[in-house]
PDB file of N, CA and C in Angstrom:
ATOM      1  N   UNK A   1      14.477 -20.175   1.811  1.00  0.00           N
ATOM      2  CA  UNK A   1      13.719 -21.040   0.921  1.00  0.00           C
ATOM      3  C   UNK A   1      12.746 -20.177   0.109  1.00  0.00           C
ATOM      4  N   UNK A   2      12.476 -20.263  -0.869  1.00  0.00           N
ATOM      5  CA  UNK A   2      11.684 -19.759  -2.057  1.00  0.00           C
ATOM      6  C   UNK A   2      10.186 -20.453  -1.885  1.00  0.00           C
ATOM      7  N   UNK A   3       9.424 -20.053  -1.884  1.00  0.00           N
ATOM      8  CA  UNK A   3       7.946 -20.721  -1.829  1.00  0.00           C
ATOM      9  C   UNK A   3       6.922 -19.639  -2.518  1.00  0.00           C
ATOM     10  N   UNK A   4       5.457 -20.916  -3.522  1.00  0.00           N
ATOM     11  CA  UNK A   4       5.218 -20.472  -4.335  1.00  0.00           C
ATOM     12  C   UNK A   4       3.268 -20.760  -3.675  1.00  0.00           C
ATOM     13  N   UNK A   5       3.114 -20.019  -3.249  1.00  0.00           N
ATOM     14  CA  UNK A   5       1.404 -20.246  -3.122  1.00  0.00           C
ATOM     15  C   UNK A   5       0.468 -19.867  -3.997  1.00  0.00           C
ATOM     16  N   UNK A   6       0.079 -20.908  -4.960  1.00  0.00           N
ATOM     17  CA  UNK A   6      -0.897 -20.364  -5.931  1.00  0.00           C
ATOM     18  C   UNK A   6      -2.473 -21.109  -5.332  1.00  0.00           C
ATOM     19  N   UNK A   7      -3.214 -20.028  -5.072  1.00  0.00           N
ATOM     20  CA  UNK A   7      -4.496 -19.826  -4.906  1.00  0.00           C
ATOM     21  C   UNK A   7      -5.567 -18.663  -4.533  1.00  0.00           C
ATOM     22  N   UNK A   8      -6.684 -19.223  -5.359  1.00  0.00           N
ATOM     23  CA  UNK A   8      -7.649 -17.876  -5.424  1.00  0.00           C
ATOM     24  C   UNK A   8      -8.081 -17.576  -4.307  1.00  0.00           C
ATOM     25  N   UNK A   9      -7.738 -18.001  -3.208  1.00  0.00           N
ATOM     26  CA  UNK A   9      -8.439 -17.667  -1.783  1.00  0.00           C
ATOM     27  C   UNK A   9      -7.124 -16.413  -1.096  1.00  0.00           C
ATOM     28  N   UNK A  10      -7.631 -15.427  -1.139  1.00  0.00           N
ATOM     29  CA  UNK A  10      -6.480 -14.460  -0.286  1.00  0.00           C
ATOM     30  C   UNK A  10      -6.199 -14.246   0.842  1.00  0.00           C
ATOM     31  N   UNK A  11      -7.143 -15.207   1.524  1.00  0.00           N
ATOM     32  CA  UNK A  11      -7.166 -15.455   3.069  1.00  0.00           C
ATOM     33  C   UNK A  11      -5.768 -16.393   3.236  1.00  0.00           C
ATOM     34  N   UNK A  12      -5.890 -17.297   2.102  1.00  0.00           N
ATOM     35  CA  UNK A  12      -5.213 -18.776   2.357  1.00  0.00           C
ATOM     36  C   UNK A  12      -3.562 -18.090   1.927  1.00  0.00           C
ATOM     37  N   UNK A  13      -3.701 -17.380   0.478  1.00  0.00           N
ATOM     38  CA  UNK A  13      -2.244 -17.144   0.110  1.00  0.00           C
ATOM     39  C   UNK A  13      -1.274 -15.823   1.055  1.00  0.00           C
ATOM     40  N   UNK A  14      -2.564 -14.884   1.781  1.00  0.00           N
ATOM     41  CA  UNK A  14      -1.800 -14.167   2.585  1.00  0.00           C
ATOM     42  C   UNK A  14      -1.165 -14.985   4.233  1.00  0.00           C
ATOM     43  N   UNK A  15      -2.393 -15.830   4.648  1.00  0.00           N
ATOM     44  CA  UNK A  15      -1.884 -16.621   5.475  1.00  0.00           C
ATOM     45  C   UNK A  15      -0.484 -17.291   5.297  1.00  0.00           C
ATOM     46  N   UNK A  16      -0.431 -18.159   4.291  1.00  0.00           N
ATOM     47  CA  UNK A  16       0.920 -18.723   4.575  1.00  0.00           C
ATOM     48  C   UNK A  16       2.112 -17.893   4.194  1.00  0.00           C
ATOM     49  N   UNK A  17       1.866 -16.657   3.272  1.00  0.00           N
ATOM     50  CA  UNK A  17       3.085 -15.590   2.974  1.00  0.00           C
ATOM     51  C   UNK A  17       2.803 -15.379   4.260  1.00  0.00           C
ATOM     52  N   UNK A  18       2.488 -14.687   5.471  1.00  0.00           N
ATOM     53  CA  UNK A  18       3.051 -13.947   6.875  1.00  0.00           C
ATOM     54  C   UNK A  18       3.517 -14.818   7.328  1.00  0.00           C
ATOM     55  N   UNK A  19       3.423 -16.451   7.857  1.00  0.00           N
ATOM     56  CA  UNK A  19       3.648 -17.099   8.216  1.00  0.00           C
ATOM     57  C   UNK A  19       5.485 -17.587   7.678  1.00  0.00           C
ATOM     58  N   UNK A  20       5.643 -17.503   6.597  1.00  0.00           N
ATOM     59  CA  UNK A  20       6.950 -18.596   6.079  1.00  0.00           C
ATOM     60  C   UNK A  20       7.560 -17.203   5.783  1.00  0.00           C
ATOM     61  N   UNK A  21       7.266 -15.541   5.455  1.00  0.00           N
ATOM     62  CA  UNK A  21       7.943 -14.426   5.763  1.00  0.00           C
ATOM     63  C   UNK A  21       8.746 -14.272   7.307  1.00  0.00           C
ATOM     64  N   UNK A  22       7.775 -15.341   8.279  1.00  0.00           N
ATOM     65  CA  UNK A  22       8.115 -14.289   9.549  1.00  0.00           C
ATOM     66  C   UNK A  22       9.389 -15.689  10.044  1.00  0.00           C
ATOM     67  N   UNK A  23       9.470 -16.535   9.126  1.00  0.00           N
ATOM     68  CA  UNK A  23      10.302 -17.129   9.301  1.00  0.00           C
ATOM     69  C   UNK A  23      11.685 -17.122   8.195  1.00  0.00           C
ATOM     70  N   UNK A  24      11.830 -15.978   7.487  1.00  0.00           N
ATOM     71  CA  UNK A  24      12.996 -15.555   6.791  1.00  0.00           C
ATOM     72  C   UNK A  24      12.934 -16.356   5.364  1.00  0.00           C
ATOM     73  N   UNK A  25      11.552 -16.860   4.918  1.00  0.00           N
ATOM     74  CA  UNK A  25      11.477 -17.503   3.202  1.00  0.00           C
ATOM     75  C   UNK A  25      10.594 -16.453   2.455  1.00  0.00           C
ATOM     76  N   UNK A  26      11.175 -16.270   1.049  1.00  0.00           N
ATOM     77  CA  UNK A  26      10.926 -15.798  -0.067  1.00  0.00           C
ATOM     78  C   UNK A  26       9.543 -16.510  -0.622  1.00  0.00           C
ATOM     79  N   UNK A  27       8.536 -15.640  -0.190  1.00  0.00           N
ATOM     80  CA  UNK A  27       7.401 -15.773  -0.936  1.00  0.00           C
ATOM     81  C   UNK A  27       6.576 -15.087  -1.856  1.00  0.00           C
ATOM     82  N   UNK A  28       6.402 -15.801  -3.234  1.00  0.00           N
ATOM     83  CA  UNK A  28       5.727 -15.173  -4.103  1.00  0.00           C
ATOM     84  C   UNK A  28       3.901 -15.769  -4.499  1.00  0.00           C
ATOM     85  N   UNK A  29       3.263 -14.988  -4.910  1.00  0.00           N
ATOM     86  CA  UNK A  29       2.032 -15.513  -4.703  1.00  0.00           C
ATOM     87  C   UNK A  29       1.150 -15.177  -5.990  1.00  0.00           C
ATOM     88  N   UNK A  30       0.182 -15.999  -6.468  1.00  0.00           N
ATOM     89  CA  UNK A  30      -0.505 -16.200  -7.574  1.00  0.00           C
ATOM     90  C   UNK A  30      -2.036 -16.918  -7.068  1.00  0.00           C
ATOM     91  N   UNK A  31      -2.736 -15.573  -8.032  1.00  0.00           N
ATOM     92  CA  UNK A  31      -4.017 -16.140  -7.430  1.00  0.00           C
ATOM     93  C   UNK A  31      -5.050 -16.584  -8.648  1.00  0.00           C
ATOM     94  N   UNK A  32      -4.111 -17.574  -9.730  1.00  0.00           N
ATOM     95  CA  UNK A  32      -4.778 -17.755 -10.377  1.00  0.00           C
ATOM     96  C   UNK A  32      -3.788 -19.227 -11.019  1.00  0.00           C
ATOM     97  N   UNK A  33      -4.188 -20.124 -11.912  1.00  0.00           N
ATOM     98  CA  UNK A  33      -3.140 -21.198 -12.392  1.00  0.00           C
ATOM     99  C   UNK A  33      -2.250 -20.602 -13.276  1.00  0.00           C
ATOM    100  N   UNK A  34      -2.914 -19.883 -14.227  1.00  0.00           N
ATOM    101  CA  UNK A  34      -1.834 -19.152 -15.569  1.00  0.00           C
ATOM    102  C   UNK A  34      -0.819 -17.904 -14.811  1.00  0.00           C
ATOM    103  N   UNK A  35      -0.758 -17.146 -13.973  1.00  0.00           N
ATOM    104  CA  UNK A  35      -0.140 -16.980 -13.188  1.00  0.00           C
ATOM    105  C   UNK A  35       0.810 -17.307 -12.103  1.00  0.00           C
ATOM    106  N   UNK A  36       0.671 -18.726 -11.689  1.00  0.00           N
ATOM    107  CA  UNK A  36       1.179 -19.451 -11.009  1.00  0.00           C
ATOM    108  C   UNK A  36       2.297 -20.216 -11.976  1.00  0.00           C
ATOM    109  N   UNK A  37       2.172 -20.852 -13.123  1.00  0.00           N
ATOM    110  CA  UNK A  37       2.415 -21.906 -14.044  1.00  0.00           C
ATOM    111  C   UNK A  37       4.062 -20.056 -14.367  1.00  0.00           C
ATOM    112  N   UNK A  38       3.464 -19.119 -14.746  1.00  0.00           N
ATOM    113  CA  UNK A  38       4.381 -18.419 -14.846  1.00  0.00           C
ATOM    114  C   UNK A  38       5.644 -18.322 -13.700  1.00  0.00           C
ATOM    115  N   UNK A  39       4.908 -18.009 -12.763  1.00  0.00           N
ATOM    116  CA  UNK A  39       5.945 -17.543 -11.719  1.00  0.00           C
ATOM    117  C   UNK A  39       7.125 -18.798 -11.124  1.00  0.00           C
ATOM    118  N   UNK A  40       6.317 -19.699 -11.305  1.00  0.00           N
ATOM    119  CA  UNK A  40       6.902 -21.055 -11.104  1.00  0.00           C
ATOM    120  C   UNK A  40       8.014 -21.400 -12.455  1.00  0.00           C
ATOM    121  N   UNK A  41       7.787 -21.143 -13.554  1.00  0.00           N
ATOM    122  CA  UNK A  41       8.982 -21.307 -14.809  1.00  0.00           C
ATOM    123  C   UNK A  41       9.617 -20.482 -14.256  1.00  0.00           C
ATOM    124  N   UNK A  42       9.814 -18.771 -14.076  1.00  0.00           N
ATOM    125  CA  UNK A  42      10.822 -17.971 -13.564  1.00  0.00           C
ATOM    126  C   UNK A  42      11.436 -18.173 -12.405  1.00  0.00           C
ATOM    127  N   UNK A  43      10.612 -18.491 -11.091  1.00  0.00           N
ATOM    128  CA  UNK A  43      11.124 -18.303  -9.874  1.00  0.00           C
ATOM    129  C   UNK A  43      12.042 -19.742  -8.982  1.00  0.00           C
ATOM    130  N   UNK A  44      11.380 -20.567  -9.957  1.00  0.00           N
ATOM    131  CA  UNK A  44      11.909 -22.209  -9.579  1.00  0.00           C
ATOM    132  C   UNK A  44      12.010 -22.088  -7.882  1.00  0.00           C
ATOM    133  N   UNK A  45      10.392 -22.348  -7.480  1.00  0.00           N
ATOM    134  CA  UNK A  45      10.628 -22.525  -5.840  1.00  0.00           C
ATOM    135  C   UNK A  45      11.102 -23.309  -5.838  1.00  0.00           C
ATOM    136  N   UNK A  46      11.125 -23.712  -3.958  1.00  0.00           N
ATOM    137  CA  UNK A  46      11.784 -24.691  -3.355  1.00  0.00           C
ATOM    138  C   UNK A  46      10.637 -25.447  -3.125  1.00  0.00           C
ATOM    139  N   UNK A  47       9.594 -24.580  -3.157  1.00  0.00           N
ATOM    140  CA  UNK A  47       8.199 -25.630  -2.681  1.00  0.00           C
ATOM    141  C   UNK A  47       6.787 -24.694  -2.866  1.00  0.00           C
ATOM    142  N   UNK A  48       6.115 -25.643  -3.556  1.00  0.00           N
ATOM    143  CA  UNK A  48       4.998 -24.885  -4.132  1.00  0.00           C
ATOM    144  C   UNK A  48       3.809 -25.332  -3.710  1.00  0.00           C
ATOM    145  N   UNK A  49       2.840 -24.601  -2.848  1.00  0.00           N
ATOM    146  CA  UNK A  49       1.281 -24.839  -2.286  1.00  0.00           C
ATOM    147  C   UNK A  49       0.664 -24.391  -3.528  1.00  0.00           C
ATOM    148  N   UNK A  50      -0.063 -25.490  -4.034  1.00  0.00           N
ATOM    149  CA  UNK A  50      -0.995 -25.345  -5.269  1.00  0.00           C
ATOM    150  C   UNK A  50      -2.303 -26.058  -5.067  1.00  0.00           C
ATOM    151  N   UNK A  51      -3.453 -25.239  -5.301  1.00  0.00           N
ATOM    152  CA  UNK A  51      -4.904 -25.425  -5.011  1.00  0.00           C
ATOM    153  C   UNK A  51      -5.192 -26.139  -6.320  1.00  0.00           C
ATOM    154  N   UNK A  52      -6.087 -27.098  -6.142  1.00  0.00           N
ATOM    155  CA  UNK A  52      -6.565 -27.930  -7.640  1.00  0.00           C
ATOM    156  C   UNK A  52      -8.059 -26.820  -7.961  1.00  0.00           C
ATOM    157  N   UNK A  53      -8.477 -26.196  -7.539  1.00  0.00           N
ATOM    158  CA  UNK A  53      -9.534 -25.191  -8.367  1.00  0.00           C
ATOM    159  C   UNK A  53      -9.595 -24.000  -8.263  1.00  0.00           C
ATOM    160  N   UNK A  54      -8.817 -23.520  -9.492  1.00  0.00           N
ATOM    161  CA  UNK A  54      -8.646 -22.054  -9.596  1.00  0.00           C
ATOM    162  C   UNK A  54      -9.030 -21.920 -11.469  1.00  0.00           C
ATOM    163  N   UNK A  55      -9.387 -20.207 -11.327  1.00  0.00           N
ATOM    164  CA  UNK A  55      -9.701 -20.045 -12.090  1.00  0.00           C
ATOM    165  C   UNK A  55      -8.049 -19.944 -13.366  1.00  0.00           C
ATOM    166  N   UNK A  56      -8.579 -20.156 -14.999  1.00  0.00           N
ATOM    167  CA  UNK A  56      -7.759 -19.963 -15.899  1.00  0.00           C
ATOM    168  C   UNK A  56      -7.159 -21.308 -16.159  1.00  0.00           C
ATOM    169  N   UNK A  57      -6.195 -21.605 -15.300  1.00  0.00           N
ATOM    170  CA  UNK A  57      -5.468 -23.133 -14.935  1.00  0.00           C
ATOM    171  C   UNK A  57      -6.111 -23.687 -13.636  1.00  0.00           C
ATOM    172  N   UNK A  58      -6.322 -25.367 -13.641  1.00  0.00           N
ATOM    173  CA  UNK A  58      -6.202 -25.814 -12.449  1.00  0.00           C
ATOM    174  C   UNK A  58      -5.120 -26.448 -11.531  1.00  0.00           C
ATOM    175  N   UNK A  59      -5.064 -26.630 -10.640  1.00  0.00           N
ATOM    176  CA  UNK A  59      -4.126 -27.064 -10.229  1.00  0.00           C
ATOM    177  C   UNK A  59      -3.466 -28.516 -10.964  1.00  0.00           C
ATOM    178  N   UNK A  60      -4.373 -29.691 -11.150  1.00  0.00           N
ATOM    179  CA  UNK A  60      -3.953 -30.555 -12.155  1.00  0.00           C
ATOM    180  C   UNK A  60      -3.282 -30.071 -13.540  1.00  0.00           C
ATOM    181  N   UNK A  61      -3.560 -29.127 -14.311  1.00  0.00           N
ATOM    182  CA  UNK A  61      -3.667 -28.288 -15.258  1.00  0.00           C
ATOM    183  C   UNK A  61      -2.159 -27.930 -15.089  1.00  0.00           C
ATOM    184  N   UNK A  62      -1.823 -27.376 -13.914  1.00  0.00           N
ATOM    185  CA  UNK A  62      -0.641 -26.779 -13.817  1.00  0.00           C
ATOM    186  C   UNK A  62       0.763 -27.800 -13.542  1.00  0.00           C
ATOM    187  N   UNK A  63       0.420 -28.592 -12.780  1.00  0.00           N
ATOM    188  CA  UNK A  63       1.368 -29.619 -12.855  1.00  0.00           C
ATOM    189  C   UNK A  63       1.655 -30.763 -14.150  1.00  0.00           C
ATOM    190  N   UNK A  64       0.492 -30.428 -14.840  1.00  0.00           N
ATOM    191  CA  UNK A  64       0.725 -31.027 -16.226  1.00  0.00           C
ATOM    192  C   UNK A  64       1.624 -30.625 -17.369  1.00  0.00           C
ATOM    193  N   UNK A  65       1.438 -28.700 -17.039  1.00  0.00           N
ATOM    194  CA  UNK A  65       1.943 -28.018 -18.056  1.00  0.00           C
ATOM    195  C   UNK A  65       3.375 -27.947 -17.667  1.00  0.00           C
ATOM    196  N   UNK A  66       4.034 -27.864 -16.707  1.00  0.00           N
ATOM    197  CA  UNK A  66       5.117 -27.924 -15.508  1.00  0.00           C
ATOM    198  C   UNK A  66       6.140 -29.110 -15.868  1.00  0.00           C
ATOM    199  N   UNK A  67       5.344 -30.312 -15.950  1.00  0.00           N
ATOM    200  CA  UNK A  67       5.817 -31.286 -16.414  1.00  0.00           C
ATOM    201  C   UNK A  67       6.617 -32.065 -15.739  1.00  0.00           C
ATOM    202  N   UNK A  68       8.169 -32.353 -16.715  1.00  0.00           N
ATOM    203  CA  UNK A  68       9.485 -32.833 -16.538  1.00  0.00           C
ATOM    204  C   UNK A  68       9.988 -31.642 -15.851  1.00  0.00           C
ATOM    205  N   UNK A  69       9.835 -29.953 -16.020  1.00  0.00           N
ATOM    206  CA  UNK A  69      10.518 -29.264 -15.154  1.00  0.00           C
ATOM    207  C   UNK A  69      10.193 -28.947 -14.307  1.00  0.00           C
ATOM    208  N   UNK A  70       9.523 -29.614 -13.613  1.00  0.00           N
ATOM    209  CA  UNK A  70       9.190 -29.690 -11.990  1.00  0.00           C
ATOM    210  C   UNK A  70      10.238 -28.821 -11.081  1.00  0.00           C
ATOM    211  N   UNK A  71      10.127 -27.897 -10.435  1.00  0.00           N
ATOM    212  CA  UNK A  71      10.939 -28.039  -9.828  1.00  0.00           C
ATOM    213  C   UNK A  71      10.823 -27.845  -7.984  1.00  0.00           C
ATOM    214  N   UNK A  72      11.122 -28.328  -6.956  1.00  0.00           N
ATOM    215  CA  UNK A  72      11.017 -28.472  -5.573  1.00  0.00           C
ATOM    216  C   UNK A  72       9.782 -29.128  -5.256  1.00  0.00           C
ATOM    217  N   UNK A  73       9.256 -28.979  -4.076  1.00  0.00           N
ATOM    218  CA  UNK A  73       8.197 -30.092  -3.656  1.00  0.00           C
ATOM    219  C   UNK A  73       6.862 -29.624  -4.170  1.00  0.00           C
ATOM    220  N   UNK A  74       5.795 -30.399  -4.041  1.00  0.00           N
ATOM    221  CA  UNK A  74       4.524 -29.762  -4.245  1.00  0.00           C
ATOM    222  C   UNK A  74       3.540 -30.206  -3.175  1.00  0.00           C
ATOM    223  N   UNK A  75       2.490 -29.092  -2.665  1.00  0.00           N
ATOM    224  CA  UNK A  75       1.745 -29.865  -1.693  1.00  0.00           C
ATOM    225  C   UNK A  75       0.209 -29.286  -1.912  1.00  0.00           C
ATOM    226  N   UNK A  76      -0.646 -30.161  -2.864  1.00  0.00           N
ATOM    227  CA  UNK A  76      -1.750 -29.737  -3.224  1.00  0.00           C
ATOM    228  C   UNK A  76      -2.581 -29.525  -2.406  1.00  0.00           C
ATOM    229  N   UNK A  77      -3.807 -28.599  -2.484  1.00  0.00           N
ATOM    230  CA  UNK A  77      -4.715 -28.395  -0.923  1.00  0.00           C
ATOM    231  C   UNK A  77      -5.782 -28.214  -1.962  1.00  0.00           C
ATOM    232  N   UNK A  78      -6.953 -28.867  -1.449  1.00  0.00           N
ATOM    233  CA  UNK A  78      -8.226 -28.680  -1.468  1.00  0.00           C
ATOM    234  C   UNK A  78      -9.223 -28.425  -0.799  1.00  0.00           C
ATOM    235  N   UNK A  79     -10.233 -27.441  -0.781  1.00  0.00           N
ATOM    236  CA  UNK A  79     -11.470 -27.809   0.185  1.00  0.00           C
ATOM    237  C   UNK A  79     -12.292 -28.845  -0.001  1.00  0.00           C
ATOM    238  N   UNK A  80     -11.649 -29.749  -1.045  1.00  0.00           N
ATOM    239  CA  UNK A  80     -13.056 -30.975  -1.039  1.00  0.00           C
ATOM    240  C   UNK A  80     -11.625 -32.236  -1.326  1.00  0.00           C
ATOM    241  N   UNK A  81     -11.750 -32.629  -0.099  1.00  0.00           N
ATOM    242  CA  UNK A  81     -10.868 -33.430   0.217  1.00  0.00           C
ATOM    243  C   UNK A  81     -11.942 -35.252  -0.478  1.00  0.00           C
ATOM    244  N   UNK A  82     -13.068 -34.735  -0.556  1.00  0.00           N
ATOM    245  CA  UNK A  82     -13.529 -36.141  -0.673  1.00  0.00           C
ATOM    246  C   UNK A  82     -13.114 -36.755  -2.403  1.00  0.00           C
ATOM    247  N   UNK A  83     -12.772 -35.680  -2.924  1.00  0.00           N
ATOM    248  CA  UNK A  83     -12.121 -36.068  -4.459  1.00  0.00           C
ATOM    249  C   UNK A  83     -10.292 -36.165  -4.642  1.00  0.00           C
ATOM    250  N   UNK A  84      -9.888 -35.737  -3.463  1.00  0.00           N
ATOM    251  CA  UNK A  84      -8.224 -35.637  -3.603  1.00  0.00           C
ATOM    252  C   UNK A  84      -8.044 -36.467  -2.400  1.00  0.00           C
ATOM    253  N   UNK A  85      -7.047 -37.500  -2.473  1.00  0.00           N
ATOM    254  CA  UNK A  85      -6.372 -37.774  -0.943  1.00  0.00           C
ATOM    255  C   UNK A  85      -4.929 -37.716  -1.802  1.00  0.00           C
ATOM    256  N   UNK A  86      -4.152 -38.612  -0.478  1.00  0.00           N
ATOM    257  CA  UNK A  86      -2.745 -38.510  -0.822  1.00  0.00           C
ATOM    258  C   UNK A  86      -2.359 -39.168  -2.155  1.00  0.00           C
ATOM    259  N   UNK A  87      -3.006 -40.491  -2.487  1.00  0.00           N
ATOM    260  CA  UNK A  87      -2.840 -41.578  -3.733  1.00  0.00           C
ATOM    261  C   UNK A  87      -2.871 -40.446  -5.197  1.00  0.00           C
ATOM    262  N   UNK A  88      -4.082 -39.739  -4.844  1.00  0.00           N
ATOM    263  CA  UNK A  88      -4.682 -38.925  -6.326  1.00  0.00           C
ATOM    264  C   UNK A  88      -3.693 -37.506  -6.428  1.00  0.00           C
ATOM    265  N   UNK A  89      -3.457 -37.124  -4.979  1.00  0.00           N
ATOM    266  CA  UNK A  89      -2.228 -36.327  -5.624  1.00  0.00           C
ATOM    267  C   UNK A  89      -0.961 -36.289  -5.964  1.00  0.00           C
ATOM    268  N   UNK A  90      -0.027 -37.590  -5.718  1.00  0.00           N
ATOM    269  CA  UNK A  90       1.067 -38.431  -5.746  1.00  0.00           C
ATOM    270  C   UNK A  90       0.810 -38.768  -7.308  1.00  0.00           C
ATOM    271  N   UNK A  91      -0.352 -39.002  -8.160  1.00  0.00           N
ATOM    272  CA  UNK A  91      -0.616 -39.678  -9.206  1.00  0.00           C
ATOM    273  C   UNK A  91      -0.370 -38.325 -10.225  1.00  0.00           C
ATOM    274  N   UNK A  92      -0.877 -37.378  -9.490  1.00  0.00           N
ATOM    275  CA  UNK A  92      -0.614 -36.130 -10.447  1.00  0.00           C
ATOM    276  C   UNK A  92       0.833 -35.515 -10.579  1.00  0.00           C
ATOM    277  N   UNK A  93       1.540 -35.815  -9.160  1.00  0.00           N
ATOM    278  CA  UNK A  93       2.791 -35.618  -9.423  1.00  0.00           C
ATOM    279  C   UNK A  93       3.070 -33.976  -7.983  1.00  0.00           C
ATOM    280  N   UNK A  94       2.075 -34.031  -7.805  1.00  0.00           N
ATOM    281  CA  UNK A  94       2.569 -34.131  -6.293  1.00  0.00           C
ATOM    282  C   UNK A  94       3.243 -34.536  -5.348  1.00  0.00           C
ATOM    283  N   UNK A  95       3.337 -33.963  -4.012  1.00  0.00           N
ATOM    284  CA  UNK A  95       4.626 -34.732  -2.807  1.00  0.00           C
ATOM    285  C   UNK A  95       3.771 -34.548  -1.974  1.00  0.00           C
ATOM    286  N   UNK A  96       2.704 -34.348  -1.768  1.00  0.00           N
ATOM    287  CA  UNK A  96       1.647 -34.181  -0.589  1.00  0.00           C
ATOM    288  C   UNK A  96       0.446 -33.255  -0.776  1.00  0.00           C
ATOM    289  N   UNK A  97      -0.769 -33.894  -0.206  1.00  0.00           N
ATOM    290  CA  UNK A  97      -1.977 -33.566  -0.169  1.00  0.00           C
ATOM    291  C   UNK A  97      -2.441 -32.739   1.376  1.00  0.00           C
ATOM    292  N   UNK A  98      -3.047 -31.466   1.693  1.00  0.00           N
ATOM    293  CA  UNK A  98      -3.353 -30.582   2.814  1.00  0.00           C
ATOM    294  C   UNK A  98      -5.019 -31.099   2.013  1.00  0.00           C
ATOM    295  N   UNK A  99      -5.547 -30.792   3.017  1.00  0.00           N
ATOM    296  CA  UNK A  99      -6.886 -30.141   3.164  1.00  0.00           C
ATOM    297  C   UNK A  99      -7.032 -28.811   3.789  1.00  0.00           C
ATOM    298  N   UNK A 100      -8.146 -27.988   3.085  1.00  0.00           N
ATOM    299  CA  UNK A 100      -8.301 -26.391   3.793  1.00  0.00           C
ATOM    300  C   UNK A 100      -9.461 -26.534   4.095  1.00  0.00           C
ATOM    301  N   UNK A 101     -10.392 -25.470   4.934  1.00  0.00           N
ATOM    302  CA  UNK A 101      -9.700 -24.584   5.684  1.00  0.00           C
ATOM    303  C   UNK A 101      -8.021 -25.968   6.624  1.00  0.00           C
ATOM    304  N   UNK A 102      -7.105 -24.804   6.829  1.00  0.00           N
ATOM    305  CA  UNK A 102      -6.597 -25.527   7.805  1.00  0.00           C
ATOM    306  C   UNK A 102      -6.317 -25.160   9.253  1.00  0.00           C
ATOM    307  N   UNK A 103      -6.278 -26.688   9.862  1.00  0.00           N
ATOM    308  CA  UNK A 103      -6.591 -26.630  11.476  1.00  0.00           C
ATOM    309  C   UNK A 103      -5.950 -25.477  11.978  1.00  0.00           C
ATOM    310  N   UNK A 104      -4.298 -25.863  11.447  1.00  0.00           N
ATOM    311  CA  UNK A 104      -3.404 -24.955  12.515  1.00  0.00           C
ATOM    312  C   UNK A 104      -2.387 -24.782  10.842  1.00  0.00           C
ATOM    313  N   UNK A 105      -2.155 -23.180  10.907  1.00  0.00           N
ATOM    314  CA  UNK A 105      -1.359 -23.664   9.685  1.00  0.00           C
ATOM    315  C   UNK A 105      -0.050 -23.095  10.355  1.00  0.00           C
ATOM    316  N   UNK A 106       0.740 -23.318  11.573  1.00  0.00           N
ATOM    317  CA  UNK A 106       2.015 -23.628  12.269  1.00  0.00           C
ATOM    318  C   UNK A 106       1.704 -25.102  11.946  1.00  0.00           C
ATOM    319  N   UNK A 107       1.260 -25.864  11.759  1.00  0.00           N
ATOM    320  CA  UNK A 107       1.321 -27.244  11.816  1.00  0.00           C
ATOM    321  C   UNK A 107       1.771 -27.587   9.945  1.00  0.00           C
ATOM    322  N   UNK A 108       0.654 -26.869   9.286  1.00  0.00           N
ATOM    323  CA  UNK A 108       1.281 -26.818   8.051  1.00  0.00           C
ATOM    324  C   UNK A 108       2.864 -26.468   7.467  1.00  0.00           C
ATOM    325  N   UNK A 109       3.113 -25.310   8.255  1.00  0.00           N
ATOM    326  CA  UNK A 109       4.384 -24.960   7.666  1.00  0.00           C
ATOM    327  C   UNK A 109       5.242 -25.820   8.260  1.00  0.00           C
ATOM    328  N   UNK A 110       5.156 -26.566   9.521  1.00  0.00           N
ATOM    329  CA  UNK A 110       6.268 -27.796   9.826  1.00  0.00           C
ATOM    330  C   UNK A 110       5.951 -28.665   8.866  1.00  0.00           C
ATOM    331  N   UNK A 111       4.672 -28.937   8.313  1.00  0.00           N
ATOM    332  CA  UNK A 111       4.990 -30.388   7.458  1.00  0.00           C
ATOM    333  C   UNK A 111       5.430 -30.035   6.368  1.00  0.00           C
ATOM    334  N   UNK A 112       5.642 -28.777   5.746  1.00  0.00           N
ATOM    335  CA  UNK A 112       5.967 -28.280   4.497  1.00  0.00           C
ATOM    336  C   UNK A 112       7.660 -27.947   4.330  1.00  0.00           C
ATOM    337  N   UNK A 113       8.195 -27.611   6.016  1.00  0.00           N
ATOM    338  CA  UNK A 113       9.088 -27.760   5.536  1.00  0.00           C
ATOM    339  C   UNK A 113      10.428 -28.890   5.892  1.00  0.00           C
ATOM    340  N   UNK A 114       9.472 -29.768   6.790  1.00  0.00           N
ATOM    341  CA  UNK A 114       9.428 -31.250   6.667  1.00  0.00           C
ATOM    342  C   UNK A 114       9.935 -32.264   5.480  1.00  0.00           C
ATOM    343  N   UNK A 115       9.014 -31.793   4.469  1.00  0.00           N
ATOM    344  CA  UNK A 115       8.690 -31.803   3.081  1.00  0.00           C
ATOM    345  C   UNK A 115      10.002 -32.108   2.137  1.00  0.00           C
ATOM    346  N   UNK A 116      10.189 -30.335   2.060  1.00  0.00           N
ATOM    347  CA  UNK A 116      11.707 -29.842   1.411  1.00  0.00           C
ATOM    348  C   UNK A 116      12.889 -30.601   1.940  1.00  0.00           C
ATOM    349  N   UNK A 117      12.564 -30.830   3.346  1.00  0.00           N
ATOM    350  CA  UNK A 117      14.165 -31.545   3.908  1.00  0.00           C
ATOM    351  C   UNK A 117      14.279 -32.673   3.451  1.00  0.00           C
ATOM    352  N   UNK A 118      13.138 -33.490   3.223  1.00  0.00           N
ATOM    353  CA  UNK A 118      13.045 -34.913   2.671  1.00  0.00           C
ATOM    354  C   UNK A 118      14.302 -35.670   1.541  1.00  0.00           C
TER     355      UNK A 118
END
């Protein structure tokens, strides 16, 4: 599986690259939206972790520009969960809302690739 983690936190985007590496998926990583919005036209994941506040593009920003060529799942994460739930990211065109820090992110990568099987 191809997976696309765009966010400015390098804690968060190296975390889930070791994690979905040590399970045999292709991960590419962007720590910014205009970077992300790129790699995502070329690389057409299977499933893309996208943060709604980053610098350049935001995550809304990016799924806007993305559009109709959407392509694989999306699962937005925020640290301020009190402005995003599941409704507001489904509305943007999302497939699921995380909150960060996260608890257990073995728990994440089952719901992510949960997700894709859908």
């Amino acid at each position: 599986m191809k997976i696309l983690v765009i966010d400015d936190e390098s804690l968060v985007r190296l975390s889930l690259k070791r994690v979905f590496e040590s399970k045999g998926d292709k991960v590419f990583l962007a720590e910014d939206g205009q970077l992300g919005l790129e790699i995502w036209k070329t690389e057409k994941p299977d499933l893309v972790f996208l943060d709604v506040i980053m610098p350049k593009l935001t995550g809304p920003e990016v799924l806007t520009e993305i559009g109709k060529n959407k392509t694989g799942k999306v699962i937005l994460i925020s640290a301020y969960a009190g402005e995003q739930n599941q409704e507001t990211a489904k509305q943007m065109g999302a497939d699921l809302f995380l909150e960060k820090p996260f608890e257990n992110i073995f728990d994440v990568v089952e719901k992510a690739k949960k997700l894709v099987c859908e």
